[in-house]
C-alpha atoms as a PDB file:
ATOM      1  CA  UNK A   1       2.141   9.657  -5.204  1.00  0.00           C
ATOM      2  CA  UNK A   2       1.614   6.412  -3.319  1.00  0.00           C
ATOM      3  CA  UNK A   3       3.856   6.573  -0.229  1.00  0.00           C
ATOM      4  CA  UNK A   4       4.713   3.391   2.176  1.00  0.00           C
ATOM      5  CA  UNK A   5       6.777   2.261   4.492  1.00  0.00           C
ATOM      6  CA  UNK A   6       8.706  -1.168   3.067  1.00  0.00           C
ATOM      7  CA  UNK A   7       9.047  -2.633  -0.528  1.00  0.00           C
ATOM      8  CA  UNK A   8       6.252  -5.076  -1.192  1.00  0.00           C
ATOM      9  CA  UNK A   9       3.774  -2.969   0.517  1.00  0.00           C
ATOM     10  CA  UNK A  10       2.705  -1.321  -2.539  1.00  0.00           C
ATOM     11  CA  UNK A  11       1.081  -4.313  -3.953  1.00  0.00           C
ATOM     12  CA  UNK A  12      -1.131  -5.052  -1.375  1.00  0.00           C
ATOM     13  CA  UNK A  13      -3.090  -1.768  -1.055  1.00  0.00           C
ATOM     14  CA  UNK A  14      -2.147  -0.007  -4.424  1.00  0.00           C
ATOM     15  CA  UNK A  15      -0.691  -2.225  -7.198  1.00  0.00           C
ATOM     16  CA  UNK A  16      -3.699  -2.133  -9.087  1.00  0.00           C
ATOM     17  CA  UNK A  17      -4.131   1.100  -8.385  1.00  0.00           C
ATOM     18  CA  UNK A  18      -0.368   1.749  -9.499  1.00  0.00           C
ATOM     19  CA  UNK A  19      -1.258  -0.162 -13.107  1.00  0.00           C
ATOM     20  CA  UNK A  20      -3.957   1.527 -13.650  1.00  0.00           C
ATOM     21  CA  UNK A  21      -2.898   5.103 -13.738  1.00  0.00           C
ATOM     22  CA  UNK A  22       0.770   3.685 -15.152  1.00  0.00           C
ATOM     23  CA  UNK A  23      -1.052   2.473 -18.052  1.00  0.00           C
ATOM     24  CA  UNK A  24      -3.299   5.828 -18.620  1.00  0.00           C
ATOM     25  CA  UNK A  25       0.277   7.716 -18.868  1.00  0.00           C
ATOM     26  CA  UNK A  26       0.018   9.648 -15.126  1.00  0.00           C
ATOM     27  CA  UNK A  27       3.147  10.047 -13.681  1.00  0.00           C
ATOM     28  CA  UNK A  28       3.098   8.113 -11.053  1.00  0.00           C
ATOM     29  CA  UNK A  29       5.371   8.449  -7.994  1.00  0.00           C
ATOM     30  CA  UNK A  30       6.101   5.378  -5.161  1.00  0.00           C
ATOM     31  CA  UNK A  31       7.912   7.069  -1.860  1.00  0.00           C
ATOM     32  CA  UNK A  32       9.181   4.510   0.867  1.00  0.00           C
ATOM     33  CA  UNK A  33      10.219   5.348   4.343  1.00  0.00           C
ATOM     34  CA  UNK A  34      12.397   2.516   4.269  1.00  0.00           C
ATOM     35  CA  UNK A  35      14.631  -0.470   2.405  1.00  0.00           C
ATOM     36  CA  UNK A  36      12.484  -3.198   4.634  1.00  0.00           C
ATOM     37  CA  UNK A  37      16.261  -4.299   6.396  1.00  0.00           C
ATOM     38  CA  UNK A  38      14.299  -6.471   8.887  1.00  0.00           C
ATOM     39  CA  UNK A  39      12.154  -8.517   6.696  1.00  0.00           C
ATOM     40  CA  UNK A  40      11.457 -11.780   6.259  1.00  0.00           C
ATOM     41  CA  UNK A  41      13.877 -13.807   4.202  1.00  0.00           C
ATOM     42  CA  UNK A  42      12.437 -16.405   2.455  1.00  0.00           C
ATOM     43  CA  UNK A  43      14.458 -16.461  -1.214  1.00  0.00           C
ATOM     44  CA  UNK A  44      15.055 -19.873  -1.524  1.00  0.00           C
ATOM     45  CA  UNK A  45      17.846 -19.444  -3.860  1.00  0.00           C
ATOM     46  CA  UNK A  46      19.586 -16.696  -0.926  1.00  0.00           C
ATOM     47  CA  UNK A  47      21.803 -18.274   1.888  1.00  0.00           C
ATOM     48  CA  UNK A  48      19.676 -16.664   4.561  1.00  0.00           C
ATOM     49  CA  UNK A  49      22.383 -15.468   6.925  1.00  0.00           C
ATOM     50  CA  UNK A  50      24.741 -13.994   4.362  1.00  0.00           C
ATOM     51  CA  UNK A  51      21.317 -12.228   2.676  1.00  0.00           C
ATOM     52  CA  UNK A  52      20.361 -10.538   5.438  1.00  0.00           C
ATOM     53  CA  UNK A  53      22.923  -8.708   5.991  1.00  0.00           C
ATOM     54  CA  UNK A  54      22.337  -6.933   3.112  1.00  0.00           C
ATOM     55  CA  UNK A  55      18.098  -7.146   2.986  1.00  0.00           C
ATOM     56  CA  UNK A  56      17.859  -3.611   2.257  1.00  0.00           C
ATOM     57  CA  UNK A  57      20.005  -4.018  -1.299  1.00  0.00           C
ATOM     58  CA  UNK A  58      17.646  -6.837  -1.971  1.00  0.00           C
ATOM     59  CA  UNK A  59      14.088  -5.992  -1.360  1.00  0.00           C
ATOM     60  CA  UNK A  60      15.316  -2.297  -3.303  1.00  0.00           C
ATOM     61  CA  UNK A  61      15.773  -4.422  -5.748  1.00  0.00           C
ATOM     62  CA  UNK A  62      12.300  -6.615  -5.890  1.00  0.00           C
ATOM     63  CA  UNK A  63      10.623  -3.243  -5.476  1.00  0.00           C
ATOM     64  CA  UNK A  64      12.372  -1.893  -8.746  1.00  0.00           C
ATOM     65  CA  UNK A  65      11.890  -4.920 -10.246  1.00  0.00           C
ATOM     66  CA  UNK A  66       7.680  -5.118  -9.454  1.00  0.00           C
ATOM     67  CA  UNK A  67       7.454  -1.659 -10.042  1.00  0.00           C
ATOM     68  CA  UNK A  68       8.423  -1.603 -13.507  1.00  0.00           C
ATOM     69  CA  UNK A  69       5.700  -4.761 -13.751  1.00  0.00           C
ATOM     70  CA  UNK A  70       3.409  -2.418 -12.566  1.00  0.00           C
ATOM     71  CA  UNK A  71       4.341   0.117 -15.146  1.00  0.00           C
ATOM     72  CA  UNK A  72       6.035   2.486 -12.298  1.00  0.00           C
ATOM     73  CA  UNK A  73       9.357   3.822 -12.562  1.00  0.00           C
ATOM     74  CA  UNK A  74       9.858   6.811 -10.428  1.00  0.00           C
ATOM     75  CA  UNK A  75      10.579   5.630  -6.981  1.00  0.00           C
ATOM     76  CA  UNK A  76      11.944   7.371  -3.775  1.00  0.00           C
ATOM     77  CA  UNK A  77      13.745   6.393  -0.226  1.00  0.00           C
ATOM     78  CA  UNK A  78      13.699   8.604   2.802  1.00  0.00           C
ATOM     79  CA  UNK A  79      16.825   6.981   3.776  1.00  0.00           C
ATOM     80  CA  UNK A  80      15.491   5.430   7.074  1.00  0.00           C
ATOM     81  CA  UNK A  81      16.225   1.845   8.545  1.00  0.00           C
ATOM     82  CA  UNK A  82      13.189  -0.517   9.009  1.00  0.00           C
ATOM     83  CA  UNK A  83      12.059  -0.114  12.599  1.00  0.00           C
ATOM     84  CA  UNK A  84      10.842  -4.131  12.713  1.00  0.00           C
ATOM     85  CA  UNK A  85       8.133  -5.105  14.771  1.00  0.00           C
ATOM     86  CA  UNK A  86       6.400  -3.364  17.386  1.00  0.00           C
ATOM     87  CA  UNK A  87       8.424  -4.245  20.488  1.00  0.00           C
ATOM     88  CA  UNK A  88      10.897  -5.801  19.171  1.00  0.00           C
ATOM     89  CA  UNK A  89      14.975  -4.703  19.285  1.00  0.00           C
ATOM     90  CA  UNK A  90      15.138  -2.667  16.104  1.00  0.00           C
ATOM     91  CA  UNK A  91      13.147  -0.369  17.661  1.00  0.00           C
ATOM     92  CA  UNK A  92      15.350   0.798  19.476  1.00  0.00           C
ATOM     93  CA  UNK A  93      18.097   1.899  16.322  1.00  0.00           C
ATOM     94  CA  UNK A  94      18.665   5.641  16.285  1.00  0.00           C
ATOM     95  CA  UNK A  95      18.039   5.585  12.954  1.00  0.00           C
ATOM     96  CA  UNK A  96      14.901   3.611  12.591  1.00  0.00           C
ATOM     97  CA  UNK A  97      12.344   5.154  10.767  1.00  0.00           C
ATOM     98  CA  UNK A  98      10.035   5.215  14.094  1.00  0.00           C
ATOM     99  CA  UNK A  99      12.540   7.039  15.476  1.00  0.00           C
ATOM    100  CA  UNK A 100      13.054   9.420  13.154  1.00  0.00           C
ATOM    101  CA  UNK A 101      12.826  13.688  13.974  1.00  0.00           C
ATOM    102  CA  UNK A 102       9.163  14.113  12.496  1.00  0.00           C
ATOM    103  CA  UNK A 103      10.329  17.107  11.311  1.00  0.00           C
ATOM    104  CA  UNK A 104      13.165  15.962   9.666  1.00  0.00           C
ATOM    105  CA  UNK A 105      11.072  13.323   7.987  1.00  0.00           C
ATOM    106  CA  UNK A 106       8.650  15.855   6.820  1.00  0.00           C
ATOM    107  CA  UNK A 107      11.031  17.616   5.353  1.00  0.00           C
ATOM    108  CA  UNK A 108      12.440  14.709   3.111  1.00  0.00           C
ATOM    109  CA  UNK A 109       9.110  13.902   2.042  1.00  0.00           C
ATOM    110  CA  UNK A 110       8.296  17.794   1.368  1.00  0.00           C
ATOM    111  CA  UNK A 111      11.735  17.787  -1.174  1.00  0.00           C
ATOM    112  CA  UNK A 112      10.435  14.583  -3.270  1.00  0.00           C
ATOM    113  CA  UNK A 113       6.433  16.479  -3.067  1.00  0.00           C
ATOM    114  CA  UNK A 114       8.507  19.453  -4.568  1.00  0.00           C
ATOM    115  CA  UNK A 115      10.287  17.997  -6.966  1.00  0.00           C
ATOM    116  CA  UNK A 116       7.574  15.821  -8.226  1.00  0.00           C
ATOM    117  CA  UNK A 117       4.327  18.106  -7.563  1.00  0.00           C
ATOM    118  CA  UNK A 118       1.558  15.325  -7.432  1.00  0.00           C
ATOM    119  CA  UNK A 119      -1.924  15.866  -7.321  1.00  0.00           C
ATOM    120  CA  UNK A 120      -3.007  13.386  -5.459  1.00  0.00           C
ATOM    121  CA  UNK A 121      -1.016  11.466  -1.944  1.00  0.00           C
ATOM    122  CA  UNK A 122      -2.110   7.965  -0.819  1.00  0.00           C
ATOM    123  CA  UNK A 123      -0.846   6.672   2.243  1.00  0.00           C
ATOM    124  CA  UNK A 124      -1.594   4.430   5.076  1.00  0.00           C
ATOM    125  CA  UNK A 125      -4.476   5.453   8.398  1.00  0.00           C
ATOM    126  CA  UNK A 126      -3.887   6.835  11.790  1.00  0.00           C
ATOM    127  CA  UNK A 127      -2.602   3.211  12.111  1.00  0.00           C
ATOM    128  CA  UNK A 128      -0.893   2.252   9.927  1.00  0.00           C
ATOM    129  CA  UNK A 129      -3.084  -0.401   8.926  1.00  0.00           C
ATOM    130  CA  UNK A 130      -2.311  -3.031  11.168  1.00  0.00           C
ATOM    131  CA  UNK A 131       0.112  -1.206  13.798  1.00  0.00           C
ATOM    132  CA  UNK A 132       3.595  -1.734  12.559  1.00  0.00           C
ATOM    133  CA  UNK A 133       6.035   1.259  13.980  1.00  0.00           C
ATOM    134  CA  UNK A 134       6.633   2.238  10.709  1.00  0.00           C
ATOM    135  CA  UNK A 135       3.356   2.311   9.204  1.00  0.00           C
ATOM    136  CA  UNK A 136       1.990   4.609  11.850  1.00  0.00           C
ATOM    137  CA  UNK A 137       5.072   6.870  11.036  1.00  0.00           C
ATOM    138  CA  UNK A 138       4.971   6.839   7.193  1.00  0.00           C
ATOM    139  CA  UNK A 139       1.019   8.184   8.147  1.00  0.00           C
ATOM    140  CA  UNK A 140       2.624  10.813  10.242  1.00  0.00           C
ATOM    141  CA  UNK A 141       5.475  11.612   7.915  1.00  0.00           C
ATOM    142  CA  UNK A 142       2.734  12.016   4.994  1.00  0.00           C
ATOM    143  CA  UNK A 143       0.426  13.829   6.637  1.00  0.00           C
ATOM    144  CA  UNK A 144       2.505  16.355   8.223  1.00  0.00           C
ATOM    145  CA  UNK A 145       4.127  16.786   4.761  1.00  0.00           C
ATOM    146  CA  UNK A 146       0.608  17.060   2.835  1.00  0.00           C
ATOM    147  CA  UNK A 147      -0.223  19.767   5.349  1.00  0.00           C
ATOM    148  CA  UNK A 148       3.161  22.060   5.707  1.00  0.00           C
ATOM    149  CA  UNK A 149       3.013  22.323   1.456  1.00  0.00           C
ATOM    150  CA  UNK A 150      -0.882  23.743   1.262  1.00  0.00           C
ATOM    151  CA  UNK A 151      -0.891  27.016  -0.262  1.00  0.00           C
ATOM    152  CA  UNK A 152       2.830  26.319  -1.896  1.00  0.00           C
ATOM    153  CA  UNK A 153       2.620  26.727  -5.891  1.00  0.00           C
ATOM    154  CA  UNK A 154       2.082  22.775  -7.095  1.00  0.00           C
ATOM    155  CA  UNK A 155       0.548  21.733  -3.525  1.00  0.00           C
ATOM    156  CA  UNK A 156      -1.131  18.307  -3.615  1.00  0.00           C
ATOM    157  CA  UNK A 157      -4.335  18.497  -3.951  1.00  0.00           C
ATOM    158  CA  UNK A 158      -5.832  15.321  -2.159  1.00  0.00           C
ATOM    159  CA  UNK A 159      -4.872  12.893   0.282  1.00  0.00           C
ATOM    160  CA  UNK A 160      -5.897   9.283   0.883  1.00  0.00           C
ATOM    161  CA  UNK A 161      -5.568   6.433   3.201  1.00  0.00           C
ATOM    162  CA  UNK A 162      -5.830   2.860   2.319  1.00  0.00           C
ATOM    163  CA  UNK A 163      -8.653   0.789   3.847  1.00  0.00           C
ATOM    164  CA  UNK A 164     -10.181  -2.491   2.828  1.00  0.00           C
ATOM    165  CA  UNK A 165     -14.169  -3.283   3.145  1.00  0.00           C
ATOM    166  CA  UNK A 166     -15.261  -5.373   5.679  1.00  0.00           C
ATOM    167  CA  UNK A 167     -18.606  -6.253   3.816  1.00  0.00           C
ATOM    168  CA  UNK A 168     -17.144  -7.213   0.515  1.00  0.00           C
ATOM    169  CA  UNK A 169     -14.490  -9.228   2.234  1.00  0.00           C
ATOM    170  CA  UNK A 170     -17.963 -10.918   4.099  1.00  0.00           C
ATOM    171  CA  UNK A 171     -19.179 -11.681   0.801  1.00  0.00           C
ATOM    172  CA  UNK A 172     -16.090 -13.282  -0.523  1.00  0.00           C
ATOM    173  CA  UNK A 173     -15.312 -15.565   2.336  1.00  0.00           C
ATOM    174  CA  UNK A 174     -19.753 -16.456   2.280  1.00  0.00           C
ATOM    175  CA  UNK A 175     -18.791 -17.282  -1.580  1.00  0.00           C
ATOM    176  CA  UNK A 176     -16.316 -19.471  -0.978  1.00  0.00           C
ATOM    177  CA  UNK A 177     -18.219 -21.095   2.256  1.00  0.00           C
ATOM    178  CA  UNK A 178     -21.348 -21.614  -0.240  1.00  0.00           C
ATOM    179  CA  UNK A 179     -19.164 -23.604  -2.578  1.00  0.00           C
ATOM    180  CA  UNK A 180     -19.144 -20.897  -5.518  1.00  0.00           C
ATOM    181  CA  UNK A 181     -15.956 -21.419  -6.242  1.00  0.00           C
ATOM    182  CA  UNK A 182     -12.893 -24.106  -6.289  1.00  0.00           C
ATOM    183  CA  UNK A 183     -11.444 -23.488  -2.766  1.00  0.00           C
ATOM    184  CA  UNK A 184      -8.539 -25.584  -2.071  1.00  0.00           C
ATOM    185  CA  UNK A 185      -8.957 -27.456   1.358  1.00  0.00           C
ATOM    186  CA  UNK A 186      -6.117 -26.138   3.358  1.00  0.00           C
ATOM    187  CA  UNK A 187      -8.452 -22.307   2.448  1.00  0.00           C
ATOM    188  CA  UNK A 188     -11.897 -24.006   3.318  1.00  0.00           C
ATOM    189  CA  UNK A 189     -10.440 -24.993   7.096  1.00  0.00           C
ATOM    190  CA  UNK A 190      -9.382 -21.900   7.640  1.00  0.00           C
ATOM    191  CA  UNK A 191     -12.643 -19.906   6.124  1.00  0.00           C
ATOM    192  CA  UNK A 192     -14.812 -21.976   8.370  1.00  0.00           C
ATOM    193  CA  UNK A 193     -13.128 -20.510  11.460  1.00  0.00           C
ATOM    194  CA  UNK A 194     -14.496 -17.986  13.069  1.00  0.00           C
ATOM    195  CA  UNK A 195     -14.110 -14.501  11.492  1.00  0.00           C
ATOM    196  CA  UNK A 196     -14.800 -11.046  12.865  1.00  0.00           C
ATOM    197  CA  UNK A 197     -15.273  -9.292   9.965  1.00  0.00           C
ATOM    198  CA  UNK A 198     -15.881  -5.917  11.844  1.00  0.00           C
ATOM    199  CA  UNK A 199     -12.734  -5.804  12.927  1.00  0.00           C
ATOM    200  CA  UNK A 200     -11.139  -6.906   9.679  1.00  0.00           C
ATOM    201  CA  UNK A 201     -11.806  -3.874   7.289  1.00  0.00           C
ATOM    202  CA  UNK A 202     -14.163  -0.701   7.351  1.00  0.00           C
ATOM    203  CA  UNK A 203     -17.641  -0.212   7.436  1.00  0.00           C
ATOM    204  CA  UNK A 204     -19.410   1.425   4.199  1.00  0.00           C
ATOM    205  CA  UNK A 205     -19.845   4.627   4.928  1.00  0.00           C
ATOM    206  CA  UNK A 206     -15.819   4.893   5.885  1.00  0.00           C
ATOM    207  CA  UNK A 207     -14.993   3.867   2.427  1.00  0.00           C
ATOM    208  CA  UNK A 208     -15.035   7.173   0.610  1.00  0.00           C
ATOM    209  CA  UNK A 209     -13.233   5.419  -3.191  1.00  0.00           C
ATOM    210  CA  UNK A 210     -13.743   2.015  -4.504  1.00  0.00           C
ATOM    211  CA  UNK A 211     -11.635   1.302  -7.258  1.00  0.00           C
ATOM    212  CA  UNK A 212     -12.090  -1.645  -9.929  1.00  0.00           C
ATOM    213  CA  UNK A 213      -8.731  -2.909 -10.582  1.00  0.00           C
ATOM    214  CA  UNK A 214      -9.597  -5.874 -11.917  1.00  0.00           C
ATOM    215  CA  UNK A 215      -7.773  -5.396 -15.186  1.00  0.00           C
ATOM    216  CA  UNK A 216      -4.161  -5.149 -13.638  1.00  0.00           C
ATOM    217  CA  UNK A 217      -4.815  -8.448 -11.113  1.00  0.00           C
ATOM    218  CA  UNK A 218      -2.295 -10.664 -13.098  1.00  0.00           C
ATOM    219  CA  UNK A 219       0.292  -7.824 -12.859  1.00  0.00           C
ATOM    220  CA  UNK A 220      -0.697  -7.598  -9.449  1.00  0.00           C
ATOM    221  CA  UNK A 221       0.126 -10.922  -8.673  1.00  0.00           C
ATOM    222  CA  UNK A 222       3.255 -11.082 -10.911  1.00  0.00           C
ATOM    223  CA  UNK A 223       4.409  -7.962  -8.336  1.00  0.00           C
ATOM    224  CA  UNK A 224       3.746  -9.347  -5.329  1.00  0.00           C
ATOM    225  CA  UNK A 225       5.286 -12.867  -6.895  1.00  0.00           C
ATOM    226  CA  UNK A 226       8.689 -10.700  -7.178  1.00  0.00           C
ATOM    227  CA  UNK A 227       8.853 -10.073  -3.780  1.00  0.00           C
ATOM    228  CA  UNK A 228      10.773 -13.341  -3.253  1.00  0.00           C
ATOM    229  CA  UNK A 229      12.346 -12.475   0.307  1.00  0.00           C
ATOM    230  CA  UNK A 230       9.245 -11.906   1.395  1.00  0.00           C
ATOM    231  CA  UNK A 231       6.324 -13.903  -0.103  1.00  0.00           C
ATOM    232  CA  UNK A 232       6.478 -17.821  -0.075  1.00  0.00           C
ATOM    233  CA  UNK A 233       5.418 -19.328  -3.139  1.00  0.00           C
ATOM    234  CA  UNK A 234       2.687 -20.395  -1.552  1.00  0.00           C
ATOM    235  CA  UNK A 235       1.268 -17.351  -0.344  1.00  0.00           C
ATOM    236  CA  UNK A 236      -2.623 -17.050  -0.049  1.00  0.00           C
ATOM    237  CA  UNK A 237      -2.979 -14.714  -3.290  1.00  0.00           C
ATOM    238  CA  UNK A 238      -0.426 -16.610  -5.407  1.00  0.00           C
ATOM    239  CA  UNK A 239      -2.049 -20.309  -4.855  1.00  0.00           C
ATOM    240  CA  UNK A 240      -5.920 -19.771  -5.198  1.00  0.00           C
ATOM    241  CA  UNK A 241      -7.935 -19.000  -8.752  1.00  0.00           C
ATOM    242  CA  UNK A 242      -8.195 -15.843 -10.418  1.00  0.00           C
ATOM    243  CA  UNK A 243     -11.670 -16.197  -9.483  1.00  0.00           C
ATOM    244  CA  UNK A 244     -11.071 -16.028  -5.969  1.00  0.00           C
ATOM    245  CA  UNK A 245      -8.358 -13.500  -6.396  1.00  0.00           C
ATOM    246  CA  UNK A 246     -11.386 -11.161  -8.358  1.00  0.00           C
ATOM    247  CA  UNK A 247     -13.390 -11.233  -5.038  1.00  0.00           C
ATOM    248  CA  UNK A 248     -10.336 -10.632  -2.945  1.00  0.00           C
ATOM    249  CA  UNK A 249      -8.361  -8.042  -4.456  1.00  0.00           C
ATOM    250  CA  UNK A 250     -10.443  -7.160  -7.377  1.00  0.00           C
ATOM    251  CA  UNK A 251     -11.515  -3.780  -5.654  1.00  0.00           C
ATOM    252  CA  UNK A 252      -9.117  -1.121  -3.602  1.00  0.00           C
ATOM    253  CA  UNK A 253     -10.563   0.973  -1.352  1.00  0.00           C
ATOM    254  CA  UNK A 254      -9.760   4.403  -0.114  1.00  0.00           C
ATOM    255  CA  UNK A 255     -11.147   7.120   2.504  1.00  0.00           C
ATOM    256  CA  UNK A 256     -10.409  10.788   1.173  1.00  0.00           C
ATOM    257  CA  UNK A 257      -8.735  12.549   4.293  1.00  0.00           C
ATOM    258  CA  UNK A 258      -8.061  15.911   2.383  1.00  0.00           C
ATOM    259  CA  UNK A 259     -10.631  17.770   1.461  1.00  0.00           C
ATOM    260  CA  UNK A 260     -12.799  15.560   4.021  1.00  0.00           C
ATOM    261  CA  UNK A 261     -15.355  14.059   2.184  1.00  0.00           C
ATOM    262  CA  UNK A 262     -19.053  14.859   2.501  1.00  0.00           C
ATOM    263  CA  UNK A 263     -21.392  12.483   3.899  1.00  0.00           C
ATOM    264  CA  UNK A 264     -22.241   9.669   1.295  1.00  0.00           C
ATOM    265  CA  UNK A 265     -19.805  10.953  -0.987  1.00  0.00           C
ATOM    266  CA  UNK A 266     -18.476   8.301  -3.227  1.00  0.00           C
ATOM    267  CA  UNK A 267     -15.804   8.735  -6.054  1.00  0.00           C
ATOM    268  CA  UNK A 268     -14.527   5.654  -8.703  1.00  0.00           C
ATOM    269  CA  UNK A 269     -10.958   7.378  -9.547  1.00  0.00           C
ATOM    270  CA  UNK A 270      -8.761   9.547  -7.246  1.00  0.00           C
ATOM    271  CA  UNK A 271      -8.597  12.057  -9.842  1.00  0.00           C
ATOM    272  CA  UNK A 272     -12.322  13.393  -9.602  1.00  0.00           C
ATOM    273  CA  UNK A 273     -12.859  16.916  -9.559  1.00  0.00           C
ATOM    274  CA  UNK A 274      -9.206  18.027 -10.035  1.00  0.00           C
ATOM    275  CA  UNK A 275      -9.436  18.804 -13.710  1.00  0.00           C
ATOM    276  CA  UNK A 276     -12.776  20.615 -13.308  1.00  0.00           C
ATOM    277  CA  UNK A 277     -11.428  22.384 -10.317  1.00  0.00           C
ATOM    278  CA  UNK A 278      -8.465  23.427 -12.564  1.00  0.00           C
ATOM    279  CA  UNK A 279     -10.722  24.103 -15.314  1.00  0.00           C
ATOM    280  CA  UNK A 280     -12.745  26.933 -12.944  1.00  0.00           C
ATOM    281  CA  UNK A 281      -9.778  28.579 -11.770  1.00  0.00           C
END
């Protein structure tokens, strides 16, 4: 179960991730605290002030639509409203997700956890990656869920947050300074600014998974390309090489809240040590 807070998120951080275990026949299980009713709106075919009235219908409707291109077909609302951006009006709806009785929230998620019984949870950090309102509360909603349903029959059995590496994104961005690959100029300008790459992704020992998606990267991009409302045509990922999109993307990254990891621990699938735990008992 891969839960987040507004269609389109789930390519960013997990739609490799999502192909990969589609295509190995897991069940797999998206969860969203929202319908994303204050995104962007940048459909060119969509008039935008009659489309966003009705954003939510829309972007349920990518999401379905780059799911199945991801080979996922089980997906979930909480039923909240997309809180927007950090102090910014929506905020302040009663029924934003940020807004939202934790417990209340909890106990949605709990229902779906029920229902479905997954193994394994992935969600966003402490943060929510990069701050949004309801990043931070899809963490709290998950968390709080994972927690209440330990010792329940069908429990999940790990939980995960999404990170990114802030060394291999280094690398990348040295390889395209070096000239190792076809950069388009507009992406060389910009990659000769100044980067603090400390503060862009997590240090080594943080990341506790690394997983090689780069099998599902054209599905990847086909998902994220379905996102219309959201994602200009020209969008960073959609207009440079596949080679460039291999050192970008071509690795997800993980840190294993639940059981906490040991130090220098390292798995290559989110499933290790289930079935041998299962096997024991």
């Amino acid at each position: 179960m891969v839960v987040h807070a507004h269609p389109d998120d789930e390519v960013f951080s997990t739609g490799g991730l999502l192909a990969r275990h589609a295509e190995a026949g897991d069940r797999v299980i998206l969860v969203y605290g929202t319908r994303g009713e204050e995104g962007e709106m940048y459909h060119p075919e969509l008039d935008p002030e009659e489309a966003k009235a009705r954003l939510g219908e829309i972007r349920e409707a990518e999401v379905r639509e780059a799911a199945a291109g991801l080979g996922v077909d089980e997906i979930y609302f909480l039923g909240y409203r997309d809180s927007g951006m950090r102090d910014t009006e929506p905020n302040q709806n009663p029924a934003a997700f940020m807004n939202a009785p934790l417990d209340e929230a909890a106990g949605r998620l709990m229902a779906i956890m029920r229902d479905t019984k997954p193994q394994v949870v992935v969600t966003y950090d402490e943060n929510g990656g990069y701050g949004h309102p309801d990043h931070i509360m899809t963490n709290r909603v998950t968390v709080e869920a994972f927690r209440r349903l330990q010792g329940e029959p069908g429990a999940p059995r790990k939980l995960y947050y999404t990170t990114r590496s802030s060394a291999d994104f280094r690398r990348a961005v040295e390889a395209m300074r070096s000239g190792k690959y076809p950069t388009p100029h507009w992406l060389k300008e910009r990659l000769n600014e100044e980067i603090d790459f400390d503060q862009w992704g997590s240090p080594e020992d943080h990341i506790t998974a690394r997983i090689d998606v780069r099998p599902y990267l054209s599905r990847k991009k086909q998902a994220l390309a379905t996102h219309r409302t959201q994602i200009k045509s020209d969008f960073f990922y959609l207009s440079i090489p596949d080679e460039l999109m291999s050192e970008f993307e071509g690795t997800e990254y993980f840190h294993r809240v639940e059981p906490p990891a040991k130090p220098g621990e390292r798995e290559a699938d989110l499933f290790e040590g289930i079935e041998s735990d299962e096997a024991a008992a």
